[in-house]
N, C-alpha and C. Protein backbone atom coordinates (compact mmCIF):
# COMPACT_ATOMS: atom_id res chain seq x y z
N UNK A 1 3.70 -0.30 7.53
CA UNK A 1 4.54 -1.49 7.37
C UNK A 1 4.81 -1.68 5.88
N UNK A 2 5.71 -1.79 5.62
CA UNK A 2 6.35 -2.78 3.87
C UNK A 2 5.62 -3.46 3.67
N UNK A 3 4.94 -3.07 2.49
CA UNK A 3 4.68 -4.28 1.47
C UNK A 3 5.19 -5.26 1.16
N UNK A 4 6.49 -5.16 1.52
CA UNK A 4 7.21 -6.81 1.25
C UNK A 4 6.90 -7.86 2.57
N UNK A 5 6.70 -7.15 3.33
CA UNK A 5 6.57 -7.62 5.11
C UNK A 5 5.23 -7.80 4.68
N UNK A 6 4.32 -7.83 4.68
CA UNK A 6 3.08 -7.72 4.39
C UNK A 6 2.85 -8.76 3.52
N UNK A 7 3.03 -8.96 2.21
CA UNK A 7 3.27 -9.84 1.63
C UNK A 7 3.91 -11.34 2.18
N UNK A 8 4.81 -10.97 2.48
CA UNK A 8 5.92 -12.44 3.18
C UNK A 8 4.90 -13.24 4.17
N UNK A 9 4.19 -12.18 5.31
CA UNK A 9 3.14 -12.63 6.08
C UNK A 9 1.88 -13.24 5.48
N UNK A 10 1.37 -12.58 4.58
CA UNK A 10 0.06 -13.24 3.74
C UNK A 10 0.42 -14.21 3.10
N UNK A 11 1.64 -14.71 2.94
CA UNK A 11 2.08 -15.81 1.85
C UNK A 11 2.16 -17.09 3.19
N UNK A 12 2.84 -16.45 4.24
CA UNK A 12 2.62 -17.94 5.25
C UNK A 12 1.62 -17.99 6.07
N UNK A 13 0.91 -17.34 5.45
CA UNK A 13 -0.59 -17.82 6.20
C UNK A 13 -1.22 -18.40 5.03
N UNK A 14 -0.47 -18.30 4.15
CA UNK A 14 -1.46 -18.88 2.57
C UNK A 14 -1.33 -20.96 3.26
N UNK A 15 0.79 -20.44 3.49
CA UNK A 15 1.20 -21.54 3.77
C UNK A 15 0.73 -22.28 4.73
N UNK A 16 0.21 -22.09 5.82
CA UNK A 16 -0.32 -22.71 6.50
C UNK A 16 -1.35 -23.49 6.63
N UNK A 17 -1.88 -22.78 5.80
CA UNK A 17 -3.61 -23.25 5.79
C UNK A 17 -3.43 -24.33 4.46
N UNK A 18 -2.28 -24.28 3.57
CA UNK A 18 -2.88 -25.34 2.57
C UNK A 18 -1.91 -26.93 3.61
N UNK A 19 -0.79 -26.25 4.05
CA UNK A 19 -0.21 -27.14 4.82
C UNK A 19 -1.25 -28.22 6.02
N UNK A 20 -2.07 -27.65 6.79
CA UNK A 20 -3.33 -28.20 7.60
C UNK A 20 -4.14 -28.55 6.66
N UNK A 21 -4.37 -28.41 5.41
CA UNK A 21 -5.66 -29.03 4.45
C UNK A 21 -4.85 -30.41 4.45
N UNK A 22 -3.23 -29.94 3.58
CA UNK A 22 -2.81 -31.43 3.12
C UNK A 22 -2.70 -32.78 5.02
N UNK A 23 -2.29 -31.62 6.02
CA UNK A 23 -2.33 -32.74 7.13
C UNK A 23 -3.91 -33.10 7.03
N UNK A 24 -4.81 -32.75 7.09
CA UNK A 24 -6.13 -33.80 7.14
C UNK A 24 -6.51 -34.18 6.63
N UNK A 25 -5.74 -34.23 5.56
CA UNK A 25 -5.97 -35.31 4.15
C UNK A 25 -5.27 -36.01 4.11
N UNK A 26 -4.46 -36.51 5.35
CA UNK A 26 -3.61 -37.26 5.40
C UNK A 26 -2.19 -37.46 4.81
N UNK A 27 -1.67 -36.37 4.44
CA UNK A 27 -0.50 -36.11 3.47
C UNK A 27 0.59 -35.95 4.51
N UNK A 28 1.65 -36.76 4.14
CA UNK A 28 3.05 -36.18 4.97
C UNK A 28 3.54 -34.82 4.90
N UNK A 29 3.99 -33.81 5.28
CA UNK A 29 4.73 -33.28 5.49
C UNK A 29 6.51 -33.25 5.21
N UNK A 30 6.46 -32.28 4.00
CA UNK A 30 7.78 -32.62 2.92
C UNK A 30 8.78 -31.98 3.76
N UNK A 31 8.97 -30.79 4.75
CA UNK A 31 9.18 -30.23 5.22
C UNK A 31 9.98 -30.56 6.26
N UNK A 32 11.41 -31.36 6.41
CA UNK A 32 12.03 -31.98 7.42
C UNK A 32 11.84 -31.26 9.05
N UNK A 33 12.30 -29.98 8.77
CA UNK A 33 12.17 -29.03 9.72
C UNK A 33 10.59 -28.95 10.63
N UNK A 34 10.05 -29.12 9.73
CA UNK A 34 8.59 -28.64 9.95
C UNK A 34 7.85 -29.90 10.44
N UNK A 35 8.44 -31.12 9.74
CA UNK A 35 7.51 -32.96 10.20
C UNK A 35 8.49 -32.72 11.59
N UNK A 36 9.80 -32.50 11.99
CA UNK A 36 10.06 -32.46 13.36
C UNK A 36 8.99 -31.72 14.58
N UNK A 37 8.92 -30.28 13.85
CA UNK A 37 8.28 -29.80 15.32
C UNK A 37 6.91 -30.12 15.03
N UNK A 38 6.08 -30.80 14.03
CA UNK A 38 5.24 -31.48 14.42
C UNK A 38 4.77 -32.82 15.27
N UNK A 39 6.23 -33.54 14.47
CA UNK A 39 6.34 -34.87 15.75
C UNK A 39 6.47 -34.40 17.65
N UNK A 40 7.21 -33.30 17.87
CA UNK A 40 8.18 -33.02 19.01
C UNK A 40 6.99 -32.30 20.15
N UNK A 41 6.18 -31.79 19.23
CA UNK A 41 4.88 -30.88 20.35
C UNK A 41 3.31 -32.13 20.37
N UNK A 42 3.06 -31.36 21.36
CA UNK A 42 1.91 -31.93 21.67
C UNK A 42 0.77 -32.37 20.79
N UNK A 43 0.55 -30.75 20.07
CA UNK A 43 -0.39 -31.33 18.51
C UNK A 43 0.25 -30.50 17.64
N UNK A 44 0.12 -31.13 16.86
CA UNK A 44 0.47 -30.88 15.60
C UNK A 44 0.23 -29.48 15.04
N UNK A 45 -0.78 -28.90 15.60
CA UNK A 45 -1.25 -27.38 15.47
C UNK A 45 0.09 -26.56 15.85
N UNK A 46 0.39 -26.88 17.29
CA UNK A 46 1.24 -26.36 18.56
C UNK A 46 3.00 -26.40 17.42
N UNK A 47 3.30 -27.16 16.90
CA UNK A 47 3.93 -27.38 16.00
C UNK A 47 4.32 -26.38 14.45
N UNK A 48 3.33 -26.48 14.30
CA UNK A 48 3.39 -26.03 12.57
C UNK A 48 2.66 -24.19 13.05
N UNK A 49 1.97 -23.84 13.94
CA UNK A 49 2.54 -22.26 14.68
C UNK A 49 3.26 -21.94 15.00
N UNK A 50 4.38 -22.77 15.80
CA UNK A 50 5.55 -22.53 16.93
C UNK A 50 6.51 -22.30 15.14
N UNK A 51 6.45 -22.98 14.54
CA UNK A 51 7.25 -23.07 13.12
C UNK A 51 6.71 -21.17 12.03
N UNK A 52 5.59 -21.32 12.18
CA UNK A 52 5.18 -20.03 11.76
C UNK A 52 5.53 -18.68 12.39
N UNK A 53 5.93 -18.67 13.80
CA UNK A 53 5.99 -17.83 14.27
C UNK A 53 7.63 -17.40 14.11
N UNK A 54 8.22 -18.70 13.78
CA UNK A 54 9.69 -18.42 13.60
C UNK A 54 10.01 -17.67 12.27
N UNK A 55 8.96 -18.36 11.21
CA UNK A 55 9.65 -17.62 10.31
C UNK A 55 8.84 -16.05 10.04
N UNK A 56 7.86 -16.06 10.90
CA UNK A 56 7.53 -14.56 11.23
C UNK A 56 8.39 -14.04 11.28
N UNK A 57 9.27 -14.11 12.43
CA UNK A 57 10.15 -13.39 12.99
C UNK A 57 11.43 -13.32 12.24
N UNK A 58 11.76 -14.08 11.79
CA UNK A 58 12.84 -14.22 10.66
C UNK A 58 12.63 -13.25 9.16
N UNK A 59 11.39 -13.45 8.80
CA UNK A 59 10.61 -12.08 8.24
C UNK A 59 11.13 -11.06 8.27
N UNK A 60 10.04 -10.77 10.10
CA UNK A 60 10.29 -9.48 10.49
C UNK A 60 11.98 -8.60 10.14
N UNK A 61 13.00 -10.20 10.87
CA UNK A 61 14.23 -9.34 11.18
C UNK A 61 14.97 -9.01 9.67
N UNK A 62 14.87 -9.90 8.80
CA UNK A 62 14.87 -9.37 7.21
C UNK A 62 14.60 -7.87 7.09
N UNK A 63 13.14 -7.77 7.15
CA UNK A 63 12.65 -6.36 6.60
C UNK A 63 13.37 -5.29 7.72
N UNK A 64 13.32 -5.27 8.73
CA UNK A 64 14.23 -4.50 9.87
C UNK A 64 15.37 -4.31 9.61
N UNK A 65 16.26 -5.20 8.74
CA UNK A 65 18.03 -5.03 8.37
C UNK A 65 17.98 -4.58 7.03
N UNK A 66 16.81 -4.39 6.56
CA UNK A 66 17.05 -4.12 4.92
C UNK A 66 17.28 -5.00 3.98
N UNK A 67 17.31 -6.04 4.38
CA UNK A 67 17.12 -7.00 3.18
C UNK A 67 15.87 -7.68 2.21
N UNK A 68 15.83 -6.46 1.98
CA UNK A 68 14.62 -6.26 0.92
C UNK A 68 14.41 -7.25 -0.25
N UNK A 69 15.68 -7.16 -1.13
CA UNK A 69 16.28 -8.30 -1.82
C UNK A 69 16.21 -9.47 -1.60
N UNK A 70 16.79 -10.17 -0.13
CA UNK A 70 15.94 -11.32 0.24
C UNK A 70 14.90 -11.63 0.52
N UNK A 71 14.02 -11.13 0.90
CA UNK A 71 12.43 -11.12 0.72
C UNK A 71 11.65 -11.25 0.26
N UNK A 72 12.30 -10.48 -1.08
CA UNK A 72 11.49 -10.33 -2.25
C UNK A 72 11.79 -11.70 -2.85
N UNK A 73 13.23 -12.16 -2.67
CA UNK A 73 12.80 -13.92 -3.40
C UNK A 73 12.55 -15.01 -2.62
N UNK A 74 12.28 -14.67 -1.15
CA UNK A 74 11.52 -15.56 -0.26
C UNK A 74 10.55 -15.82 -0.47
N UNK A 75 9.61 -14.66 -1.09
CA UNK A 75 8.63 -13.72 -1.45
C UNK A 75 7.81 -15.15 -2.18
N UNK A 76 8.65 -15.27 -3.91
CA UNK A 76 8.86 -15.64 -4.97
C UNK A 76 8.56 -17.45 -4.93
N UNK A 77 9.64 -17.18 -3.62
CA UNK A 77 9.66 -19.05 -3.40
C UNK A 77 8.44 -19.71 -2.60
N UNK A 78 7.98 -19.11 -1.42
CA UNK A 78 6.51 -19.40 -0.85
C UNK A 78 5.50 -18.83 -1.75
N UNK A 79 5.44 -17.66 -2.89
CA UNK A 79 4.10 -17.88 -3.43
C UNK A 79 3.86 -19.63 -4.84
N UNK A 80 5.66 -19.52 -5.24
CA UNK A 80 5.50 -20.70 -5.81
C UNK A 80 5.12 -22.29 -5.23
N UNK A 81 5.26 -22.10 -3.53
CA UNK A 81 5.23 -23.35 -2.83
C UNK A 81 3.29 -23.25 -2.62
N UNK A 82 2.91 -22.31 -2.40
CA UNK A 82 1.47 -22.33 -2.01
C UNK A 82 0.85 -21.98 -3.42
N UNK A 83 1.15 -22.07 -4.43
CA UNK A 83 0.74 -22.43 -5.94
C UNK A 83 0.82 -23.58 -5.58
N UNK A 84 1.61 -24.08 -5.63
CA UNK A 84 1.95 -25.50 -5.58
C UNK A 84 1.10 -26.46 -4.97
N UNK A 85 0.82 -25.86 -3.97
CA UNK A 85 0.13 -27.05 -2.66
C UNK A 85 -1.80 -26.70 -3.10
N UNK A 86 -2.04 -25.55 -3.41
CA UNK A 86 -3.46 -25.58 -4.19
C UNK A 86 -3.38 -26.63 -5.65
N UNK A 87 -2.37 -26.48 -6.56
CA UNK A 87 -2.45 -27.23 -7.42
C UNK A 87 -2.46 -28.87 -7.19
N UNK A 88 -1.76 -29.46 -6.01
CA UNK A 88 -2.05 -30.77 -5.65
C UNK A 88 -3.12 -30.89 -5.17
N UNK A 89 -3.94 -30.02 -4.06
CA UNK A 89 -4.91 -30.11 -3.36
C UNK A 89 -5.84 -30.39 -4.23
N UNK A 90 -5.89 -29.42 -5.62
CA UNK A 90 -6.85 -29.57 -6.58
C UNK A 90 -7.02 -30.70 -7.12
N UNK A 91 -5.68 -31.14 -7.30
CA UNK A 91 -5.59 -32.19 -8.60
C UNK A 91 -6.08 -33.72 -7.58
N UNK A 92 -5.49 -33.99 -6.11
CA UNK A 92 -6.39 -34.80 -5.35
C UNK A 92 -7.83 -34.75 -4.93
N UNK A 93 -7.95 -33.68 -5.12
CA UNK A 93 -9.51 -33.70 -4.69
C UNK A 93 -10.21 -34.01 -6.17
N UNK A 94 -9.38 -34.03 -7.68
CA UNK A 94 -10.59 -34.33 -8.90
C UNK A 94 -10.83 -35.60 -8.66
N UNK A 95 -10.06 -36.62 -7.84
CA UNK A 95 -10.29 -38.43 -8.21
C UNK A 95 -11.03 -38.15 -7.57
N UNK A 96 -11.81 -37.50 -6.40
CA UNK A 96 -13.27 -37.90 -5.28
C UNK A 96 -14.56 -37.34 -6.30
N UNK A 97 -14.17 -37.16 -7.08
CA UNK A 97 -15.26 -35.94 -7.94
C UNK A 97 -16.47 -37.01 -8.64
């Protein structure tokens, strides 16, 4: 499998997991797309997978057509969003300290 596919996948599983830290810490969900199919399913889990699995597949069909190029700055934009969501996580968790 591509390293870019590979990558894209390890980056939304990065995403996920800081996404479920910030839901049980009580944080909204910035994510219009994403606070929908959490409201719309049963739990919220059922939701924010059914959402992962899409852009799996959206991934997948990227790397399958050759759009390598887009990937690579999909790539770019979820490792900067899950920088992102550790750096808040961090910076909320120093006031409990």
């Amino acid at each position: 499998m591509n390293q870019l596919l590979l990558q894209y996948s390890y980056l939304q599983m990065l995403d996920l997991l800081t996404t479920l830290a910030f839901l049980l810490h009580g944080v909204q969900e910035a994510n219009p797309l994403v606070r929908l199919a959490l409201r719309n399913t049963s739990h919220p889990l059922g939701g924010l997978l059914l959402v992962k699995m899409v852009a799996l597949g959206l991934g997948f069909y990227c790397w399958r057509c050759g759009r390598e190029k887009l990937l690579t700055r999909i790539n770019f934009l979820f490792a900067a969003v899950v920088a992102w969501n550790l750096v808040a996580l961090i910076a909320g968790g120093l006031g409990t300290v």
